[in-house]
Protein backbone atom coordinates (compact mmCIF):
# COMPACT_ATOMS: atom_id res chain seq x y z
CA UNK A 1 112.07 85.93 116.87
CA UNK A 2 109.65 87.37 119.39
CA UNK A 3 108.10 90.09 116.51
CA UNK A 4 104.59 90.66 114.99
CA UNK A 5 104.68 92.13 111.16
CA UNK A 6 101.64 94.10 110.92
CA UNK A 7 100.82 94.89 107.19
CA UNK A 8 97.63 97.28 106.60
CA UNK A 9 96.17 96.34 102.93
CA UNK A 10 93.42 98.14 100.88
CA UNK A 11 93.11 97.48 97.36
CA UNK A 12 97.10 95.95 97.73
CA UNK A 13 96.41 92.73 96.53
CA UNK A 14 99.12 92.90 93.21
CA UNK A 15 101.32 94.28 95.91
CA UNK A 16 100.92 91.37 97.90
CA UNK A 17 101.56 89.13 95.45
CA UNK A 18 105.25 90.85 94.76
CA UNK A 19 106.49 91.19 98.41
CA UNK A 20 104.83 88.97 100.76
CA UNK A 21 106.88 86.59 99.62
CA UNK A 22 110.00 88.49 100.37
CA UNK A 23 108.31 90.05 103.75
CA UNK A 24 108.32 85.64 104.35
CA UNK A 25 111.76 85.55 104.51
CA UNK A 26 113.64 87.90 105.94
CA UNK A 27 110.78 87.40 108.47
CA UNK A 28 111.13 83.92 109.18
CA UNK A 29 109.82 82.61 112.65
CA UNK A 30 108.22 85.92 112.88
CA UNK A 31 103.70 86.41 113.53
CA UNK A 32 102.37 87.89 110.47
CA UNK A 33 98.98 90.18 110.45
CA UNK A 34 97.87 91.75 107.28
CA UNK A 35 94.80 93.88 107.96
CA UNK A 36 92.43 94.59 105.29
CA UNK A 37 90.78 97.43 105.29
CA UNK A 38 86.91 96.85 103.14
CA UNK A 39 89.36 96.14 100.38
CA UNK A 40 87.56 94.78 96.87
CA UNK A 41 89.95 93.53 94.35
CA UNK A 42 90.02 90.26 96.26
CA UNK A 43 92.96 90.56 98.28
CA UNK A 44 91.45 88.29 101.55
CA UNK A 45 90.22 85.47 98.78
CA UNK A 46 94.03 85.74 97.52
CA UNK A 47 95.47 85.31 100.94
CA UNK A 48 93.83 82.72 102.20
CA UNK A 49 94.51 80.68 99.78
CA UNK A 50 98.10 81.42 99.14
CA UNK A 51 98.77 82.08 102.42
CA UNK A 52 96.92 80.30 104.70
CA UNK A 53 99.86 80.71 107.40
CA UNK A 54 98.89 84.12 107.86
CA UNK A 55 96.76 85.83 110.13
CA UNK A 56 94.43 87.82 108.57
CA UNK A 57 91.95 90.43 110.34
CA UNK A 58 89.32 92.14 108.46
CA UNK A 59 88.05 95.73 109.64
CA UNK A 60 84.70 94.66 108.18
CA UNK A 61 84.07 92.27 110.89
CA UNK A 62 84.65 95.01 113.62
CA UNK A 63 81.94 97.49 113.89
CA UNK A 64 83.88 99.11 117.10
CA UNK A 65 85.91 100.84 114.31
CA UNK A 66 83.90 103.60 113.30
CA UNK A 67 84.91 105.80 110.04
CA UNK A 68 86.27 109.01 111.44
CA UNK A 69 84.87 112.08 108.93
CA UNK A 70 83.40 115.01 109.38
CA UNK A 71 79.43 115.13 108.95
CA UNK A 72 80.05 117.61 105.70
CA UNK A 73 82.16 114.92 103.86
CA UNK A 74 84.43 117.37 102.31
CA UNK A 75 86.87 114.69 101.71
CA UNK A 76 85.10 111.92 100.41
CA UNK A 77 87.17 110.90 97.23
CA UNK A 78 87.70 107.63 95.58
CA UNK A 79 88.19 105.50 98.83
CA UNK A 80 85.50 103.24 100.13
CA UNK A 81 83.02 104.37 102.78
CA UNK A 82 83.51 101.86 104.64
CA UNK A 83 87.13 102.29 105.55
CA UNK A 84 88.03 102.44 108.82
CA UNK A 85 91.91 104.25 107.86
CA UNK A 86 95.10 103.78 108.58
CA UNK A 87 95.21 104.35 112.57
CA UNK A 88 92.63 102.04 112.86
CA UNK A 89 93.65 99.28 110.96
CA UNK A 90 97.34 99.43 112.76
CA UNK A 91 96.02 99.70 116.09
CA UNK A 92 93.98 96.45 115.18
CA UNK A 93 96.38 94.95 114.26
CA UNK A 94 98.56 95.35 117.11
CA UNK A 95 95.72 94.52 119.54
CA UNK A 96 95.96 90.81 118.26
CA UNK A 97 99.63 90.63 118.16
CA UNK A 98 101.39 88.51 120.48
CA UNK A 99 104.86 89.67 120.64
CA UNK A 100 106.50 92.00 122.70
CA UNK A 101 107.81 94.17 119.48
CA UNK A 102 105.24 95.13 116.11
CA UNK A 103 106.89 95.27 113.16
CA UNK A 104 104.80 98.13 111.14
CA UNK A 105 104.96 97.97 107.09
CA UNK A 106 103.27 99.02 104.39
CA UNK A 107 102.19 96.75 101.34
CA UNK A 108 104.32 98.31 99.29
CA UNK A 109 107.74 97.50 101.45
CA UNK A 110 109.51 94.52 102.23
CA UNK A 111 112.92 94.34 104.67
CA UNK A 112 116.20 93.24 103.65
CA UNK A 113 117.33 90.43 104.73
CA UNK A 114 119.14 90.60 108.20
CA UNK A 115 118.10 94.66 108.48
CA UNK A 116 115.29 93.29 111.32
CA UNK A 117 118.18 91.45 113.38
CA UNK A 118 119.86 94.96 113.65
CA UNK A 119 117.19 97.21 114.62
CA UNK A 120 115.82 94.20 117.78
CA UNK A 121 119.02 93.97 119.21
CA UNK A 122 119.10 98.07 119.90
CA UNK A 123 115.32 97.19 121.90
CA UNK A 124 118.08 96.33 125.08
CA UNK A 125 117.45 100.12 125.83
CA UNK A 126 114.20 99.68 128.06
CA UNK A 127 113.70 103.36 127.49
CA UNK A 128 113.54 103.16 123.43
CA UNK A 129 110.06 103.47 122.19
CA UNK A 130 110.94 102.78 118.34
CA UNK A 131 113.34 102.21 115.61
CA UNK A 132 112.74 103.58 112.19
CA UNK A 133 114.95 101.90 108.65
CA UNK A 134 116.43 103.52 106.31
CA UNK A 135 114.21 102.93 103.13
CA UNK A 136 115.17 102.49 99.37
CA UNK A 137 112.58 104.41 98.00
CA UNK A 138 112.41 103.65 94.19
CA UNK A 139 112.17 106.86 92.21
CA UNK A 140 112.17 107.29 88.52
CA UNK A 141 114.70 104.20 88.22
CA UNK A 142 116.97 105.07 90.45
CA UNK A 143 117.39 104.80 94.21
CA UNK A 144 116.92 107.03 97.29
CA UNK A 145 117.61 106.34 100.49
CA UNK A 146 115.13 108.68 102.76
CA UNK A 147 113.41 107.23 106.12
CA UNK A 148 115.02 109.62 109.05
CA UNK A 149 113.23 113.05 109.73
CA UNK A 150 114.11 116.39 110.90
CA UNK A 151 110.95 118.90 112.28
CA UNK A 152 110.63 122.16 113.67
CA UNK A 153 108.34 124.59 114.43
CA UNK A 154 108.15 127.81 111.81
CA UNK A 155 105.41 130.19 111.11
CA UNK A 156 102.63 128.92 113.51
CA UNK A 157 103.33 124.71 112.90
CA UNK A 158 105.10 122.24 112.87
CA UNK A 159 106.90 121.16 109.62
CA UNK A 160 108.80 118.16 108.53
CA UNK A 161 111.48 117.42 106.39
CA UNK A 162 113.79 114.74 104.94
CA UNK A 163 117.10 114.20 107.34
CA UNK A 164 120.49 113.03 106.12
CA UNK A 165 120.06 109.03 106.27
CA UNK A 166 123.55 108.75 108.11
CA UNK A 167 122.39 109.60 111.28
CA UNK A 168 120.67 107.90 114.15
CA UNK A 169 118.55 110.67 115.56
CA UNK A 170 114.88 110.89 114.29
CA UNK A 171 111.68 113.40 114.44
CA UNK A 172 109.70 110.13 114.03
CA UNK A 173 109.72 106.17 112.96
CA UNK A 174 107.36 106.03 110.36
CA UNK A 175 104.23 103.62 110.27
CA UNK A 176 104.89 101.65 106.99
CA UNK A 177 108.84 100.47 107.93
CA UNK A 178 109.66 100.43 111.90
CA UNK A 179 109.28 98.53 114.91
CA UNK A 180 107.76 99.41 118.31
CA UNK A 181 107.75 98.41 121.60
CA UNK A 182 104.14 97.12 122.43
CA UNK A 183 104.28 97.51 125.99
CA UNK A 184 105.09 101.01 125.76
CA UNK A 185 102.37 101.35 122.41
CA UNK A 186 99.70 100.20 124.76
CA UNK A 187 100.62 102.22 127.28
CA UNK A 188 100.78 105.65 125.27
CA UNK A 189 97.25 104.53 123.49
CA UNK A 190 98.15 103.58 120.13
CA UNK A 191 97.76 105.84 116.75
CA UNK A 192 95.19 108.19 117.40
CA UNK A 193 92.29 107.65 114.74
CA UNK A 194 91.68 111.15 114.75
CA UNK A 195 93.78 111.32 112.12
CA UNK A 196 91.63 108.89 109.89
CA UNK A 197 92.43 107.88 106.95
CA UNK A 198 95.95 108.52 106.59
CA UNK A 199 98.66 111.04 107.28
CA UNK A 200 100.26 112.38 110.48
CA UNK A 201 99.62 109.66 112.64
CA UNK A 202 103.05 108.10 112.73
CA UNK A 203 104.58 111.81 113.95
CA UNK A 204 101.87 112.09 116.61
CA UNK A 205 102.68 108.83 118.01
CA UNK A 206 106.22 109.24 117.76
CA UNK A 207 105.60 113.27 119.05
CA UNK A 208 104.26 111.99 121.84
CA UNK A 209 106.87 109.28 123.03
CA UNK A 210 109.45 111.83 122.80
CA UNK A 211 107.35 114.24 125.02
CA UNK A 212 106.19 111.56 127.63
CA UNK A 213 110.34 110.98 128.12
CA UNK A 214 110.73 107.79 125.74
CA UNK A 215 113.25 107.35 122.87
CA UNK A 216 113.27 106.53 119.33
CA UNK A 217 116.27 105.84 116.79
CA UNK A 218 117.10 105.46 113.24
CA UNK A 219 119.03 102.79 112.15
CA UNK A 220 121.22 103.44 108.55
CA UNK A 221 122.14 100.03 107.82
CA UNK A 222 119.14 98.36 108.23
CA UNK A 223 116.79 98.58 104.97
CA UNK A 224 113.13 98.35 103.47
CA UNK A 225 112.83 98.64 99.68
CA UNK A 226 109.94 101.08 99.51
CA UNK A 227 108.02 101.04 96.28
CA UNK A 228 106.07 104.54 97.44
CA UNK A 229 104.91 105.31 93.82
CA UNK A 230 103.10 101.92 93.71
CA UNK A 231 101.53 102.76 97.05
CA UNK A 232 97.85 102.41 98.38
CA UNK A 233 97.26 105.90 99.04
CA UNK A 234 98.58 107.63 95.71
CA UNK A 235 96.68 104.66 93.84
CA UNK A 236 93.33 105.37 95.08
CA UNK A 237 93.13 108.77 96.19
CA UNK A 238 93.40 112.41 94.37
CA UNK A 239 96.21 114.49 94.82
CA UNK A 240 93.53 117.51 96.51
CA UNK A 241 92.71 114.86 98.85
CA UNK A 242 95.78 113.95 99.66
CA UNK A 243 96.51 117.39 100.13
CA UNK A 244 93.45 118.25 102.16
CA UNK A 245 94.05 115.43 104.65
CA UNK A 246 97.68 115.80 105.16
CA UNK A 247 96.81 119.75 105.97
CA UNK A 248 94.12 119.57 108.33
CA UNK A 249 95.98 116.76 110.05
CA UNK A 250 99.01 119.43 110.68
CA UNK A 251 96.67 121.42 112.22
CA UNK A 252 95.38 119.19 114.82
CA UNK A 253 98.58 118.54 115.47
CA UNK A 254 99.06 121.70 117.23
CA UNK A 255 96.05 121.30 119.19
CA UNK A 256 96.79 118.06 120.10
CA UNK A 257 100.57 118.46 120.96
CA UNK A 258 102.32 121.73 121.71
CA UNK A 259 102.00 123.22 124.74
CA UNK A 260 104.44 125.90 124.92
CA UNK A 261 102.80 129.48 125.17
CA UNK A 262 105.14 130.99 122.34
CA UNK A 263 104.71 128.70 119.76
CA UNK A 264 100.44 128.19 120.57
CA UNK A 265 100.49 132.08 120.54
CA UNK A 266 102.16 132.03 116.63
CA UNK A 267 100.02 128.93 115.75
CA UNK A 268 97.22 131.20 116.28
CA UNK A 269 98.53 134.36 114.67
CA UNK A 270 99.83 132.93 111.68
CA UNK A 271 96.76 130.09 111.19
CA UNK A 272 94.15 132.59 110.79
CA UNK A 273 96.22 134.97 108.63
CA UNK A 274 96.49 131.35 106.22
CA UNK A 275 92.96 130.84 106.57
CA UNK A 276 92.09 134.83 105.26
CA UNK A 277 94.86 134.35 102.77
CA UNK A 278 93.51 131.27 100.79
CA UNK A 279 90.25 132.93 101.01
CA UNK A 280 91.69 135.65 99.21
CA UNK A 281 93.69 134.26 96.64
CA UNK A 282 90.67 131.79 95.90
CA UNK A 283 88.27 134.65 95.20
CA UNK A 284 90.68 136.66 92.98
CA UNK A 285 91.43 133.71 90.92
CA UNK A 286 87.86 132.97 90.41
CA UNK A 287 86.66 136.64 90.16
CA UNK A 288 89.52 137.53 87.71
CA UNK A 289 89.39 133.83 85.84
CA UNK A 290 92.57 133.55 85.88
CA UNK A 291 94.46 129.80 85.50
CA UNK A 292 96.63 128.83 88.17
CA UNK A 293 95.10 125.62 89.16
CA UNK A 294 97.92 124.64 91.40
CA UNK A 295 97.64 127.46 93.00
CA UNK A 296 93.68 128.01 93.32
CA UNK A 297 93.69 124.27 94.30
CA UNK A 298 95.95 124.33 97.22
CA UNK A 299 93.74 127.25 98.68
CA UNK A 300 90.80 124.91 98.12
CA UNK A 301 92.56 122.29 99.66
CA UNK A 302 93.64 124.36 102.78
CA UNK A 303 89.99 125.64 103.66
CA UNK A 304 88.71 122.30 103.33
CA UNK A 305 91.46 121.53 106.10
CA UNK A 306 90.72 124.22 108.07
CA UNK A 307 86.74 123.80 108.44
CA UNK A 308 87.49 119.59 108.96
CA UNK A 309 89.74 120.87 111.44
CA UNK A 310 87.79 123.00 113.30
CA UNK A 311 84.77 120.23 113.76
CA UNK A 312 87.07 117.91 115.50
CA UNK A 313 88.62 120.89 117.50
CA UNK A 314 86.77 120.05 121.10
CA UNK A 315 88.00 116.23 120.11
CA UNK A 316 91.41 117.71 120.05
CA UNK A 317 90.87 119.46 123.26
CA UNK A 318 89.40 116.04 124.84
CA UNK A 319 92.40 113.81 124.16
CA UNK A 320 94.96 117.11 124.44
CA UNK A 321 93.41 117.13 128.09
CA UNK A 322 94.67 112.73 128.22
CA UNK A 323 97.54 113.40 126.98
CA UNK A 324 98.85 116.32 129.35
CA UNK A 325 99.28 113.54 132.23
CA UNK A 326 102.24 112.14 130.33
CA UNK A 327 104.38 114.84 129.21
CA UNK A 328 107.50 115.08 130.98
CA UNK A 329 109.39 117.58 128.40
CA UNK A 330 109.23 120.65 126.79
CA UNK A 331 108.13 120.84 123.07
CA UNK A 332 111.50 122.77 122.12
CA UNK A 333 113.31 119.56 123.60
CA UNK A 334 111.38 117.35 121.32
CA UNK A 335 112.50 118.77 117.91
CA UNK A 336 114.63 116.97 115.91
CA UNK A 337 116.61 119.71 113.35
CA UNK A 338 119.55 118.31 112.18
């Protein structure tokens, strides 16, 4: 089968150990590349020896890959310094693959057996970018099938939600369960690492296929079980982080993607009135002690976002400039809603 699997792994080594083996089989035939990302509970030392079969890059080894953070560190949580993110580790990855199609997953996912047959066979459409599975995300003991996406634009940004899983039509294929095209990948530049170390870079990527006149698909039938609570990123990082990440990463976004003149003029009526808001809030709930720390922490969270976003904003502006050569439609024909 001319596919790559391209696993990113920080701290997954337990998770290894439970679906590699599966990941083995329904990928048979298939390249395998599991990334590690400055990981330290001995996940390379594991692989090598029980795996020997597999490739196995180390982000350690490549000092092109430079952290992306802002010079204040206002995110700098329980991950290692010396983590290059998600973006980077993927687009690694899929520099030393050598098929024409990546197969993207996360350490915490393994396919079904005979779900990757189904979603190659659709690549006969030279114009389709991606195709996105339908995952079995265990929940509380019982089973949900999410993995399409709907998104529109409301109040100033862009906003995702879950989609009805019977459908083919996606916002986005997501990074940790779909396949891509490599030819086209290399040719629309990748994840951007701007988005370093996790969150939003999957939508970008897929944003910006469906604006340069490309297509992506969801397949229902074909399936990744999609142990998210096990996951790297809830494992190792704070829930403010998380938060503060996934936030400022909406915002550039914006800058990075939309270009029509209504929706940039609410994106910067309604993101300054959030900005003044939290502000607010966050001041009265310290002045007046009061305890609402979900509340007074998703303020924090949002003007941490806001001044991380605001020190990458001529970065935006650089690679909004790039990507301008490509588009081909309008950002109200992009938006998947139902």
């Amino acid at each position: 089968m001319d596919l790559s699997i391209i696993i990113p792994n920080f701290n997954g080594k337990k998770l290894l150990e439970n679906n590699l083996p599966k990941v083995l089989e329904a990928g048979k035939d298939c390249e395998i590349i599991i990334v590690d990302d400055a990981s330290t509970d001995g996940s390379v030392e594991f692989l090598k020896k029980e795996f020997p079969q597999i490739k196995v890059l180390q982000t350690s080894y490549h000092p092109e890959l430079v952290y992306s953070e802002n010079s204040l560190e206002l995110f700098r949580d329980s991950g290692s310094s010396s983590n290059k993110g998600f973006s980077a580790s993927v687009n690694l990855g899929v520099s030393h693959a050598k098929s024409d199609f990546v197969f993207l997953l996360n350490s915490d996912c393994y396919p079904e057996k005979g779900s990757i047959e189904k979603v190659i066979k659709l690549f006969e459409d030279r114009n389709l970018f991606a195709v996105g599975f339908a995952q079995k995300n265990l929940e509380d003991g019982k089973t949900v099938i999410r993995g399409r996406a709907l998104g529109k634009f409301e109040k100033g940004f862009f906003v995702h939600s879950y989609g009805s899983p019977d459908k083919t039509t996606t916002q986005w294929v997501g990074g940790g369960a779909g396949v891509f095209k490599k030819s086209l990948w290399d040719r629309l530049g990748g994840m951007d690492e701007i988005y370093n170390p996790f969150y939003w870079e999957d939508i970008d990527l897929s944003y910006r296929a469906l604006k340069s006149g490309y297509s992506i698909r969801f397949v229902p039938d074909a399936y990744v079980v999609h142990e998210q609570s096990k996951g790297t990123i809830r494992s190792h990082y704070s829930d403010s982080y998380i938060k503060s990440i996934s936030y400022r990463n909406q915002i550039l976004f914006v800058w990075l993607n939309i270009s029509d003149p209504y929706l940039l003029l609410s994106h910067f009526f309604y993101y300054p009135y959030e900005v003044i808001k939290s502000w607010v809030r966050l001041v009265w709930y310290v002045v007046s002690r009061r305890k609402n720390k979900i509340r007074s922490s998703s303020d924090l969270s949002f003007i941490k976002a806001d001044i991380a976003s605001e020190l990458k904003f001529f970065l935006a502006l650089g690679k909004r400039f790039q990507r301008k050569k490509m588009w081909k439609k309008k950002d109200k024909e992009c938006f998947v809603k139902n």
